[in-house]
PDB file of N, CA and C in Angstrom:
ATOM      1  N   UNK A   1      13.984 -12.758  22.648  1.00  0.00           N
ATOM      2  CA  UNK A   1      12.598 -12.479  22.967  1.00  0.00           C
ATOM      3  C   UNK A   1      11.768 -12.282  21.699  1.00  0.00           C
ATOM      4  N   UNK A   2      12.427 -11.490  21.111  1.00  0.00           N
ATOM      5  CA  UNK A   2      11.420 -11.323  19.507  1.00  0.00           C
ATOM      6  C   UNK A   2      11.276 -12.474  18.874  1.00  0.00           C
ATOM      7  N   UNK A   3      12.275 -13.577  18.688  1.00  0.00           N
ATOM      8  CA  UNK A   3      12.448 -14.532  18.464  1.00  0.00           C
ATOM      9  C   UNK A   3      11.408 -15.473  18.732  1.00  0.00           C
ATOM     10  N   UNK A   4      11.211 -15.532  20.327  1.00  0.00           N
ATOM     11  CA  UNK A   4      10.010 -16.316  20.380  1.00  0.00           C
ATOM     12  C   UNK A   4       8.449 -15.837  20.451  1.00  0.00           C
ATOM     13  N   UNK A   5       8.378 -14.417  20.385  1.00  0.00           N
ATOM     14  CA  UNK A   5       7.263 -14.278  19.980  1.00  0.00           C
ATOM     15  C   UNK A   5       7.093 -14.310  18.198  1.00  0.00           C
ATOM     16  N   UNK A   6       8.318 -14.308  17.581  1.00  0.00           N
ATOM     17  CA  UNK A   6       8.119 -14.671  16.018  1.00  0.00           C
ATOM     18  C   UNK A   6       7.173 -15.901  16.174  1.00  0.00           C
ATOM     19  N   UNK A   7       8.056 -16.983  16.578  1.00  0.00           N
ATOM     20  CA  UNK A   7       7.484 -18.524  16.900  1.00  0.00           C
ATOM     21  C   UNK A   7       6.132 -18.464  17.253  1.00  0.00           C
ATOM     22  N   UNK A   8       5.958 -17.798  18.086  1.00  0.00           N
ATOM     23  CA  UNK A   8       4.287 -18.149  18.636  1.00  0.00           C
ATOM     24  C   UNK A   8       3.609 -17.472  17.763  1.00  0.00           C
ATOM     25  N   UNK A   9       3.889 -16.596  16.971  1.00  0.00           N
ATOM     26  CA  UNK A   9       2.571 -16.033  15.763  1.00  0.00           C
ATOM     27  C   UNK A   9       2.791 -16.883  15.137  1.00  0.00           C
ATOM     28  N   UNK A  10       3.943 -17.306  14.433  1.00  0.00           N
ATOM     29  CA  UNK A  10       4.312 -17.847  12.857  1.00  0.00           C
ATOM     30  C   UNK A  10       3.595 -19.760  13.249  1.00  0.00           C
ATOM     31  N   UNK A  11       4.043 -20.082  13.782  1.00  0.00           N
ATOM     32  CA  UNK A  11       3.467 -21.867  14.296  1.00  0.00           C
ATOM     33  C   UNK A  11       2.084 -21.872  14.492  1.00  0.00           C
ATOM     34  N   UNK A  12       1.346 -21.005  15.094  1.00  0.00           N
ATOM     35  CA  UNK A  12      -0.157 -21.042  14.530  1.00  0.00           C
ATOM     36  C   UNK A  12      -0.805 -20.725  13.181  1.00  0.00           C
ATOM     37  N   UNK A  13      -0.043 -19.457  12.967  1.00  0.00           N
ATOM     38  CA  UNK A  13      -0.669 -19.560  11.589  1.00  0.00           C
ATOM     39  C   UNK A  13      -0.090 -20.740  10.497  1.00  0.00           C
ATOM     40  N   UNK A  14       0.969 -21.262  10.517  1.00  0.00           N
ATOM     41  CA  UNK A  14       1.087 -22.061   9.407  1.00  0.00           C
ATOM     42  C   UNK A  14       0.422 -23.332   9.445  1.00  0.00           C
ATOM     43  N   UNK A  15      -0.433 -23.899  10.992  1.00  0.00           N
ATOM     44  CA  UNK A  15      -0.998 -24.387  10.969  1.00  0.00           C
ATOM     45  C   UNK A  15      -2.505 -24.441  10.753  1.00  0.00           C
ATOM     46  N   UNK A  16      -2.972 -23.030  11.084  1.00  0.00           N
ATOM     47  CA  UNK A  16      -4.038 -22.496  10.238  1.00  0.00           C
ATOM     48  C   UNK A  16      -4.164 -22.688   8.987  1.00  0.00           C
ATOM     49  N   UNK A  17      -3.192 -21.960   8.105  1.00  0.00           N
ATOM     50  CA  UNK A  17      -2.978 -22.020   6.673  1.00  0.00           C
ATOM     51  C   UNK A  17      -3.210 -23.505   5.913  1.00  0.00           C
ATOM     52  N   UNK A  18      -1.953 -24.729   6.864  1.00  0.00           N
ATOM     53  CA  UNK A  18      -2.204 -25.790   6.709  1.00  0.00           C
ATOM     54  C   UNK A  18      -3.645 -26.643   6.711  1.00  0.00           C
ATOM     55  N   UNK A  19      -4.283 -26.467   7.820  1.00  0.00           N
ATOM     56  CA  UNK A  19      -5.333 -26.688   7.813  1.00  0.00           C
ATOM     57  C   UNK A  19      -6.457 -26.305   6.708  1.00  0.00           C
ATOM     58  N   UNK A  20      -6.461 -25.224   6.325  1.00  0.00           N
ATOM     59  CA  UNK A  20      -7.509 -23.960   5.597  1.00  0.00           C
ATOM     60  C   UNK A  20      -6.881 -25.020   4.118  1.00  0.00           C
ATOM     61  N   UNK A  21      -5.711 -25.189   3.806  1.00  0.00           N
ATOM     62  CA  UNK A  21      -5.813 -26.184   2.533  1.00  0.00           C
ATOM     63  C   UNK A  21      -6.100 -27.368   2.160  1.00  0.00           C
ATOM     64  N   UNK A  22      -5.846 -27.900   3.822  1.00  0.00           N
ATOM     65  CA  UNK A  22      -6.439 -29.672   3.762  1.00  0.00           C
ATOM     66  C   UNK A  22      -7.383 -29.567   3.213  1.00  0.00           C
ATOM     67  N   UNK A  23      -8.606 -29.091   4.201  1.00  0.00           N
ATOM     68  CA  UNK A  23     -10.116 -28.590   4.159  1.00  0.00           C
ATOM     69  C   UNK A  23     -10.198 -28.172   2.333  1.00  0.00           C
ATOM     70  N   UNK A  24      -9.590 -27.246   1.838  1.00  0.00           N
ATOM     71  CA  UNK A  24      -9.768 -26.610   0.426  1.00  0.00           C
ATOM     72  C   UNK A  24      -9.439 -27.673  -0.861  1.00  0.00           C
ATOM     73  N   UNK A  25      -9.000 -28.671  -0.518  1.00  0.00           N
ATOM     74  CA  UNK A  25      -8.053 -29.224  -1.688  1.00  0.00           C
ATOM     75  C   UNK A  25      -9.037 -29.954  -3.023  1.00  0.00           C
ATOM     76  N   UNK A  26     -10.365 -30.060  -2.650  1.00  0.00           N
ATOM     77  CA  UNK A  26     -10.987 -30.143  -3.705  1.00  0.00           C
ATOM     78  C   UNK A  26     -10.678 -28.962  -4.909  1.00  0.00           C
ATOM     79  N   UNK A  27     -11.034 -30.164  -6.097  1.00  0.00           N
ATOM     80  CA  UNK A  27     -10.433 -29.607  -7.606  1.00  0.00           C
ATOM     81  C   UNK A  27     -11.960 -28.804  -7.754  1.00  0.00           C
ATOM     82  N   UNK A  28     -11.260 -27.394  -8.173  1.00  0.00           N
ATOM     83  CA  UNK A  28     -12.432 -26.444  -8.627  1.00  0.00           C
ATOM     84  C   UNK A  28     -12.303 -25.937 -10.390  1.00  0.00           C
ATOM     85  N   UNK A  29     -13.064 -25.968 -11.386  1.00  0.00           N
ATOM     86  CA  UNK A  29     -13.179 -25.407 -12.490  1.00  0.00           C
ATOM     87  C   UNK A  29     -13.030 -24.007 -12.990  1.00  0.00           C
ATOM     88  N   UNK A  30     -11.855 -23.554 -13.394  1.00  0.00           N
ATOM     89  CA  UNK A  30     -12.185 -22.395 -13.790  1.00  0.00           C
ATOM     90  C   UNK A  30     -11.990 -21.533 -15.015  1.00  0.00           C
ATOM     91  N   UNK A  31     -13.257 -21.418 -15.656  1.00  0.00           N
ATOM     92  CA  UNK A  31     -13.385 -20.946 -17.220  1.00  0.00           C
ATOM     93  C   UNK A  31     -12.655 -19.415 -17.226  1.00  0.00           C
ATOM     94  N   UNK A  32     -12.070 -19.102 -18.283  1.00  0.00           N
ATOM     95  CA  UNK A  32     -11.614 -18.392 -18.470  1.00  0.00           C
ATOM     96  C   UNK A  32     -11.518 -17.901 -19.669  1.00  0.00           C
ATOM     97  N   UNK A  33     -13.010 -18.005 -20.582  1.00  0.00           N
ATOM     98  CA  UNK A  33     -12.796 -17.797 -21.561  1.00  0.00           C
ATOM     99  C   UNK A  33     -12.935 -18.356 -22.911  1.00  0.00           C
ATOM    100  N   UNK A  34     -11.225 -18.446 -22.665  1.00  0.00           N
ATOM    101  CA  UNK A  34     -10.242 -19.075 -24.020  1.00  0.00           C
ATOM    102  C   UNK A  34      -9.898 -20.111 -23.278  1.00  0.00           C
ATOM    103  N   UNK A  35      -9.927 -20.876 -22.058  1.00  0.00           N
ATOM    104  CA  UNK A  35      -8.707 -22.058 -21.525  1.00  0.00           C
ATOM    105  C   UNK A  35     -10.094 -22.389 -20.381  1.00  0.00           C
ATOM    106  N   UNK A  36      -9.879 -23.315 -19.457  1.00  0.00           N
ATOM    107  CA  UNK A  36     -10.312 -23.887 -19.250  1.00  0.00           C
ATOM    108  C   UNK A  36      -9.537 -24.726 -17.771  1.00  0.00           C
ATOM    109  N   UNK A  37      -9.411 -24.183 -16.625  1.00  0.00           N
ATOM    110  CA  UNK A  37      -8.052 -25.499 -15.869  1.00  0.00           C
ATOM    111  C   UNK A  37      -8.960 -25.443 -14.540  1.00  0.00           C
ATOM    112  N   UNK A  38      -8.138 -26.784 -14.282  1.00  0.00           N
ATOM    113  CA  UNK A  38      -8.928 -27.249 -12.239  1.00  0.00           C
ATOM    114  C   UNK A  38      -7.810 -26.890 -11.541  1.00  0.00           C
ATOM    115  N   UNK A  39      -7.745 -26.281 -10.589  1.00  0.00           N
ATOM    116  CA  UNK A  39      -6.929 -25.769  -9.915  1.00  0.00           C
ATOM    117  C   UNK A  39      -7.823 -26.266  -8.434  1.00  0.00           C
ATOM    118  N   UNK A  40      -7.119 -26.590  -7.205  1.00  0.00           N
ATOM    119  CA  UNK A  40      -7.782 -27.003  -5.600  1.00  0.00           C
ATOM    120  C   UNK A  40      -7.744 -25.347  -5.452  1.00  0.00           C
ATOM    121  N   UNK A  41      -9.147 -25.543  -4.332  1.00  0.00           N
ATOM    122  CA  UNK A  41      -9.968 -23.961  -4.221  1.00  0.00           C
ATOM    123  C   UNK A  41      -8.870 -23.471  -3.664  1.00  0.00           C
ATOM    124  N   UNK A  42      -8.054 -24.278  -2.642  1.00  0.00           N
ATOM    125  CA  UNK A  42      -7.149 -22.934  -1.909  1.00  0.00           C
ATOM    126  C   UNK A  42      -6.101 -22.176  -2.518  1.00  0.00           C
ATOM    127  N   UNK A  43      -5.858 -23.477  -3.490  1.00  0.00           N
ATOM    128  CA  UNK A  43      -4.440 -22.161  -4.726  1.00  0.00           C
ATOM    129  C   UNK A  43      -5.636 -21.227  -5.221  1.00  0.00           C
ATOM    130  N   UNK A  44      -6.727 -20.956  -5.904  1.00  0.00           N
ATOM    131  CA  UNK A  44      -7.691 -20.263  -6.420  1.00  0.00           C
ATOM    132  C   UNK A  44      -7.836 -18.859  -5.161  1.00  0.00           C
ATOM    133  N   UNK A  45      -8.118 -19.399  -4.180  1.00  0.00           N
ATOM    134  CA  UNK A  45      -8.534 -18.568  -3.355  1.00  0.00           C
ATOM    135  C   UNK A  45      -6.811 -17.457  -2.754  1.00  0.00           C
ATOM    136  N   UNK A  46      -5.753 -18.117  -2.486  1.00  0.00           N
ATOM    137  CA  UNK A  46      -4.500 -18.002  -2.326  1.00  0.00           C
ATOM    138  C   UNK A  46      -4.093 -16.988  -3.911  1.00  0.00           C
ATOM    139  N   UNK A  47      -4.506 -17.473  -4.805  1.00  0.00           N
ATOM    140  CA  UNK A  47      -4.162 -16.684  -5.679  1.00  0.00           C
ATOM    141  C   UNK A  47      -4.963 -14.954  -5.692  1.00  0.00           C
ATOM    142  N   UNK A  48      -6.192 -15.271  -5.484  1.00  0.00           N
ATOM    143  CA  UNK A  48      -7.031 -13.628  -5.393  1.00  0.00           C
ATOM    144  C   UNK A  48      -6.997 -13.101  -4.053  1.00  0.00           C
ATOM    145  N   UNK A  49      -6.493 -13.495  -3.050  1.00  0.00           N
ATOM    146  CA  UNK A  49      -5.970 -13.033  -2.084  1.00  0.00           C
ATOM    147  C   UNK A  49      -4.552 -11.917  -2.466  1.00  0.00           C
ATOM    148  N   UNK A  50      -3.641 -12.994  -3.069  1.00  0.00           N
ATOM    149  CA  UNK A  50      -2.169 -12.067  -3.417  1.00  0.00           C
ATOM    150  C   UNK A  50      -2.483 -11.226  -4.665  1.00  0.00           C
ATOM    151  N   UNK A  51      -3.403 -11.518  -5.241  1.00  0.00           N
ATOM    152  CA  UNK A  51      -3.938 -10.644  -6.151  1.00  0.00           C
ATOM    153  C   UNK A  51      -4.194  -9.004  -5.742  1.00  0.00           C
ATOM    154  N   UNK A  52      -5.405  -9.547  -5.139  1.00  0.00           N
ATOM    155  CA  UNK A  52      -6.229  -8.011  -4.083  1.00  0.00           C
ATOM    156  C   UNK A  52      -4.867  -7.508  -3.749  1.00  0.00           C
ATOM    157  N   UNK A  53      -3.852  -8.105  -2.710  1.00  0.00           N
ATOM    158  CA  UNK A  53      -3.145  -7.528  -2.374  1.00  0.00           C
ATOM    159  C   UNK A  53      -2.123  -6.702  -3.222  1.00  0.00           C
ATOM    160  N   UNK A  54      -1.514  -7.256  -4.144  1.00  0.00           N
ATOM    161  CA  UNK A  54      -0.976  -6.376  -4.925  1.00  0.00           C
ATOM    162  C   UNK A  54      -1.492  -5.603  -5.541  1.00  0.00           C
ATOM    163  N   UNK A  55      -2.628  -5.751  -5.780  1.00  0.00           N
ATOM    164  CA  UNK A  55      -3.440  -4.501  -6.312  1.00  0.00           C
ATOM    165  C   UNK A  55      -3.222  -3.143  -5.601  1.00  0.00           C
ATOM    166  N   UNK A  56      -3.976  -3.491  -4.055  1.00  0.00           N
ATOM    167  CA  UNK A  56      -3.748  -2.505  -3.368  1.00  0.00           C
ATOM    168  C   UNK A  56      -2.643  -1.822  -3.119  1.00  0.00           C
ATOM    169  N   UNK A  57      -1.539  -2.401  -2.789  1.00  0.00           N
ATOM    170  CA  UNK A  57      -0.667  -1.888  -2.349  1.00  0.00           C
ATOM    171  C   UNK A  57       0.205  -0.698  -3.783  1.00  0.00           C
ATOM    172  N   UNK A  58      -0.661  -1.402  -5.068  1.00  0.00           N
ATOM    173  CA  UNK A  58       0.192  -0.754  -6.365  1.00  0.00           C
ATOM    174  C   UNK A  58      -0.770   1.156  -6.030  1.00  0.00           C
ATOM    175  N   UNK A  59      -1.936   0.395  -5.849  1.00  0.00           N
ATOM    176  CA  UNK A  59      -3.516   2.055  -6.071  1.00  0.00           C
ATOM    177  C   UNK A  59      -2.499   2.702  -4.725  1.00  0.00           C
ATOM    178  N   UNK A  60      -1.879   2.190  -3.625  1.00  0.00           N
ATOM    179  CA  UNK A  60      -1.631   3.330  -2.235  1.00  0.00           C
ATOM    180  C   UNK A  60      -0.455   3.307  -2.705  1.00  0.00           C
ATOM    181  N   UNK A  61       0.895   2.949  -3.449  1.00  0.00           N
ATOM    182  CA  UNK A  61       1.858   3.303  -3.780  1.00  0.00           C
ATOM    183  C   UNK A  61       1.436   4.696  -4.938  1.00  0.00           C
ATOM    184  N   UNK A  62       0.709   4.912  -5.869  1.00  0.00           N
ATOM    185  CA  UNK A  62       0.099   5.592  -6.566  1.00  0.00           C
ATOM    186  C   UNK A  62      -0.485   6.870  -5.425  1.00  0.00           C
ATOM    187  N   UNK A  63      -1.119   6.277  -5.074  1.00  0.00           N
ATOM    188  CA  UNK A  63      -1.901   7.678  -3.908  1.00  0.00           C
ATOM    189  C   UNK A  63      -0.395   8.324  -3.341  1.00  0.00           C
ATOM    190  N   UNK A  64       0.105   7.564  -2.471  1.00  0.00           N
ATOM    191  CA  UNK A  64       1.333   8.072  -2.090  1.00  0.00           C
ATOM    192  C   UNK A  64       2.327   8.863  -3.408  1.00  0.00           C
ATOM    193  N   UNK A  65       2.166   8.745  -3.957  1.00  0.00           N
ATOM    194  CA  UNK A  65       3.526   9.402  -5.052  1.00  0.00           C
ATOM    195  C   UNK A  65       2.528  10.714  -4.891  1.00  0.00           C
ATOM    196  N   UNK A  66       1.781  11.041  -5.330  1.00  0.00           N
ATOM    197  CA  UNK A  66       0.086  11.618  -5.786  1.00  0.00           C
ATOM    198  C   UNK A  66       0.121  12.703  -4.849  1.00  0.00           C
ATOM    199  N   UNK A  67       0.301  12.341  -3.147  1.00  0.00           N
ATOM    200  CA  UNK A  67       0.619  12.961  -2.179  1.00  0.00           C
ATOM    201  C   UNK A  67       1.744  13.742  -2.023  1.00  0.00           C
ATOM    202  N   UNK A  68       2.807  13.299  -2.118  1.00  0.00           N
ATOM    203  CA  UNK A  68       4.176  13.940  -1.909  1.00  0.00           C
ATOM    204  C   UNK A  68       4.401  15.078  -3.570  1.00  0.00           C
ATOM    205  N   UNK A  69       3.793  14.832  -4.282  1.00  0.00           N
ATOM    206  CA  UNK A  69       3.833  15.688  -5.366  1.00  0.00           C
ATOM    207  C   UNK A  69       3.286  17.152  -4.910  1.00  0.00           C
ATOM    208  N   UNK A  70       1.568  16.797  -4.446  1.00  0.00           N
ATOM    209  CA  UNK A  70       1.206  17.888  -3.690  1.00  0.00           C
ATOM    210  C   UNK A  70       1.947  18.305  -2.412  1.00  0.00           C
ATOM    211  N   UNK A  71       2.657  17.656  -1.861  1.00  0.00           N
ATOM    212  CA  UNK A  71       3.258  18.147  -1.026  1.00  0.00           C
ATOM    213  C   UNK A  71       4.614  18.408  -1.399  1.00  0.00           C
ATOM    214  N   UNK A  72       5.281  18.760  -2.286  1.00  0.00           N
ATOM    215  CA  UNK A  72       6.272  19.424  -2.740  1.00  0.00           C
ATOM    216  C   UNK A  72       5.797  20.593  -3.584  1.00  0.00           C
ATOM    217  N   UNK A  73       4.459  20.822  -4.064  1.00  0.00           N
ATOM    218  CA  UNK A  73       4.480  21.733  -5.037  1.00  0.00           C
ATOM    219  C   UNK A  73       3.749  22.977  -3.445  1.00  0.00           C
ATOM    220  N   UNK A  74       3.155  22.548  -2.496  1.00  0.00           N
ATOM    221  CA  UNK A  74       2.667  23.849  -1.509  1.00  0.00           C
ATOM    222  C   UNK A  74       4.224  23.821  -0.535  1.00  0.00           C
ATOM    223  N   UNK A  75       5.027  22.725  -0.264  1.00  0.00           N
ATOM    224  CA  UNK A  75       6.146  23.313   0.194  1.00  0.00           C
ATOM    225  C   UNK A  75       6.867  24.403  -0.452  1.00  0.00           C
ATOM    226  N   UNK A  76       6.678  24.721  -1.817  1.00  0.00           N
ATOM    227  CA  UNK A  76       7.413  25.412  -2.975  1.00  0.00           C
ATOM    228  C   UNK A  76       6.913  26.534  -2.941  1.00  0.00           C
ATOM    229  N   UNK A  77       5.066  26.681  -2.905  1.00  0.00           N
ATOM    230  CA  UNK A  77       4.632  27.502  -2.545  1.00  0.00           C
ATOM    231  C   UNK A  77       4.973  28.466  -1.150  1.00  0.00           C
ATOM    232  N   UNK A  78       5.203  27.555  -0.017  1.00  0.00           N
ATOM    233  CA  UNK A  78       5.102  28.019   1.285  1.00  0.00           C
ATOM    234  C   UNK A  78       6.696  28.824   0.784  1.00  0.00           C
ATOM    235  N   UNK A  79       7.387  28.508   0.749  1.00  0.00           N
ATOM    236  CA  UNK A  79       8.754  29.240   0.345  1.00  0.00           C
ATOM    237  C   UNK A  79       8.684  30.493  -0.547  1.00  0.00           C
ATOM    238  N   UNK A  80       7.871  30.155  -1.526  1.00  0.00           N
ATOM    239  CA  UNK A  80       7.795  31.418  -1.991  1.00  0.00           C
ATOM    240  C   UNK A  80       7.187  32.758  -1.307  1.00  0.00           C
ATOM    241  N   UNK A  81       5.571  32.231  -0.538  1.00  0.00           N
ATOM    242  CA  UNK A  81       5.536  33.105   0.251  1.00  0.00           C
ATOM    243  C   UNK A  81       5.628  33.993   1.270  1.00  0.00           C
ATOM    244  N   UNK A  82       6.884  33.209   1.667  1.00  0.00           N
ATOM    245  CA  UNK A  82       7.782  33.542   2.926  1.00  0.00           C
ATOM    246  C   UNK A  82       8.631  34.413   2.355  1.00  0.00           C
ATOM    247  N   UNK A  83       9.264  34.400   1.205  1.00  0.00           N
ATOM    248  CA  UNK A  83      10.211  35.178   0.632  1.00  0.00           C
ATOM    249  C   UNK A  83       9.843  36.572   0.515  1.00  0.00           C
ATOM    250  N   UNK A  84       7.948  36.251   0.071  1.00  0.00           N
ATOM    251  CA  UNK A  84       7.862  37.728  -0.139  1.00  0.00           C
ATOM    252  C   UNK A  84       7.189  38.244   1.125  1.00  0.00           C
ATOM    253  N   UNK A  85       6.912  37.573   1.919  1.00  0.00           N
ATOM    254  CA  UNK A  85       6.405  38.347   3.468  1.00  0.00           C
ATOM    255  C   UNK A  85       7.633  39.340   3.439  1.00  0.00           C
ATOM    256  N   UNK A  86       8.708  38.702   3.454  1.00  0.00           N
ATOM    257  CA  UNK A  86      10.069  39.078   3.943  1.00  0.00           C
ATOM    258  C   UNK A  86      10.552  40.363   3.106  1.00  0.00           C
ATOM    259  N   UNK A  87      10.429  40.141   1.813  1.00  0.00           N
ATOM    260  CA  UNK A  87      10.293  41.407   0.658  1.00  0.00           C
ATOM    261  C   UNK A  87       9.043  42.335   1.369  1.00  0.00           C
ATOM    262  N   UNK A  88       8.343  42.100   1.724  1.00  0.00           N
ATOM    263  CA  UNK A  88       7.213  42.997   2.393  1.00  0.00           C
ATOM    264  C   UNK A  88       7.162  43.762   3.480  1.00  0.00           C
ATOM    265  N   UNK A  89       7.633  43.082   4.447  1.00  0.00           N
ATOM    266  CA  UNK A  89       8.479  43.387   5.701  1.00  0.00           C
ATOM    267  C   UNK A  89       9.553  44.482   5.849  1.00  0.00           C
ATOM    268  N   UNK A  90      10.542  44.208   4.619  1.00  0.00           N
ATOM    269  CA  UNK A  90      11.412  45.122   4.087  1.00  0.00           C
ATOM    270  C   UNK A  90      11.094  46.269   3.582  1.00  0.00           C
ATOM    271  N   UNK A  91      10.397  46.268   2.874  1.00  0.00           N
ATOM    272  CA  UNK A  91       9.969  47.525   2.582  1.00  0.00           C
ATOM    273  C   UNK A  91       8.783  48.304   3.278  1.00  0.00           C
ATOM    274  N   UNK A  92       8.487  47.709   4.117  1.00  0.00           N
ATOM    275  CA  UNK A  92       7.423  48.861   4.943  1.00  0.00           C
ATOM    276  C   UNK A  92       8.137  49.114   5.981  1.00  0.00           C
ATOM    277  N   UNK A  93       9.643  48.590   6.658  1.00  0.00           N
ATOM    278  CA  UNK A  93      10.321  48.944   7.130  1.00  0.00           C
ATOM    279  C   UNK A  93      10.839  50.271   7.169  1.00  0.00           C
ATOM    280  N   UNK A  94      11.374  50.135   5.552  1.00  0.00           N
ATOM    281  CA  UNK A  94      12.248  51.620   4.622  1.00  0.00           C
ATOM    282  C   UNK A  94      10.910  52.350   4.781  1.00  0.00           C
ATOM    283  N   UNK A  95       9.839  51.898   4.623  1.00  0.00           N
ATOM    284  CA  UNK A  95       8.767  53.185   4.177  1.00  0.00           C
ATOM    285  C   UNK A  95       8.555  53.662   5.782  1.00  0.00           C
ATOM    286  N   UNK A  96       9.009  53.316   6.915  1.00  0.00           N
ATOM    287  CA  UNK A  96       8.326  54.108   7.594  1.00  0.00           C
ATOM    288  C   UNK A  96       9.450  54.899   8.490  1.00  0.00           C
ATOM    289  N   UNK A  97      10.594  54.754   7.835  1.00  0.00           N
ATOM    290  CA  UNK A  97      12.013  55.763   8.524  1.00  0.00           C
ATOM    291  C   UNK A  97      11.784  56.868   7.504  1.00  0.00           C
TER     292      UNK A  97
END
């Protein structure tokens, strides 16, 4: 079953894709500077697509580390102040026998 719903996403889009490059395959210019190359728009466009994407995914791998840091340093916290509720607890215990 997963199987053929793989098929029915994956066979449209590669014919999408296919299509989206026929359509793209004109040679586009692109300065860069120092160099100078024609590349067809859809590798151009295919390229800043996987671009963006790795970008992103590097900035939310970053956020994520970023996150779990703060969330190990108030888990550390939360422990500590449990320890001393508990030290606190204890002794107003003794203080009131």
């Amino acid at each position: 079953m997963i199987r053929f719903l793989s098929l029915l996403v994956s066979i449209p889009l590669i014919i999408i894709i296919a299509a989206f490059t026929f359509k793209n395959a004109q040679l586009v210019s692109l300065d860069l500077f120092i160099i100078q190359i024609s590349l067809p728009m859809a590798a151009i466009l295919l390229i800043s697509l996987l671009t963006g994407f790795a970008l992103g995914y590097l900035f939310n791998i970053f956020a994520l580390v970023n996150q779990k840091k703060k969330y190990l340093k108030l888990k550390h916290k939360k422990e500590t102040l449990k320890g001393l509720s508990e030290i606190l607890k204890s002794s107003d215990k003794q203080s009131n026998d």
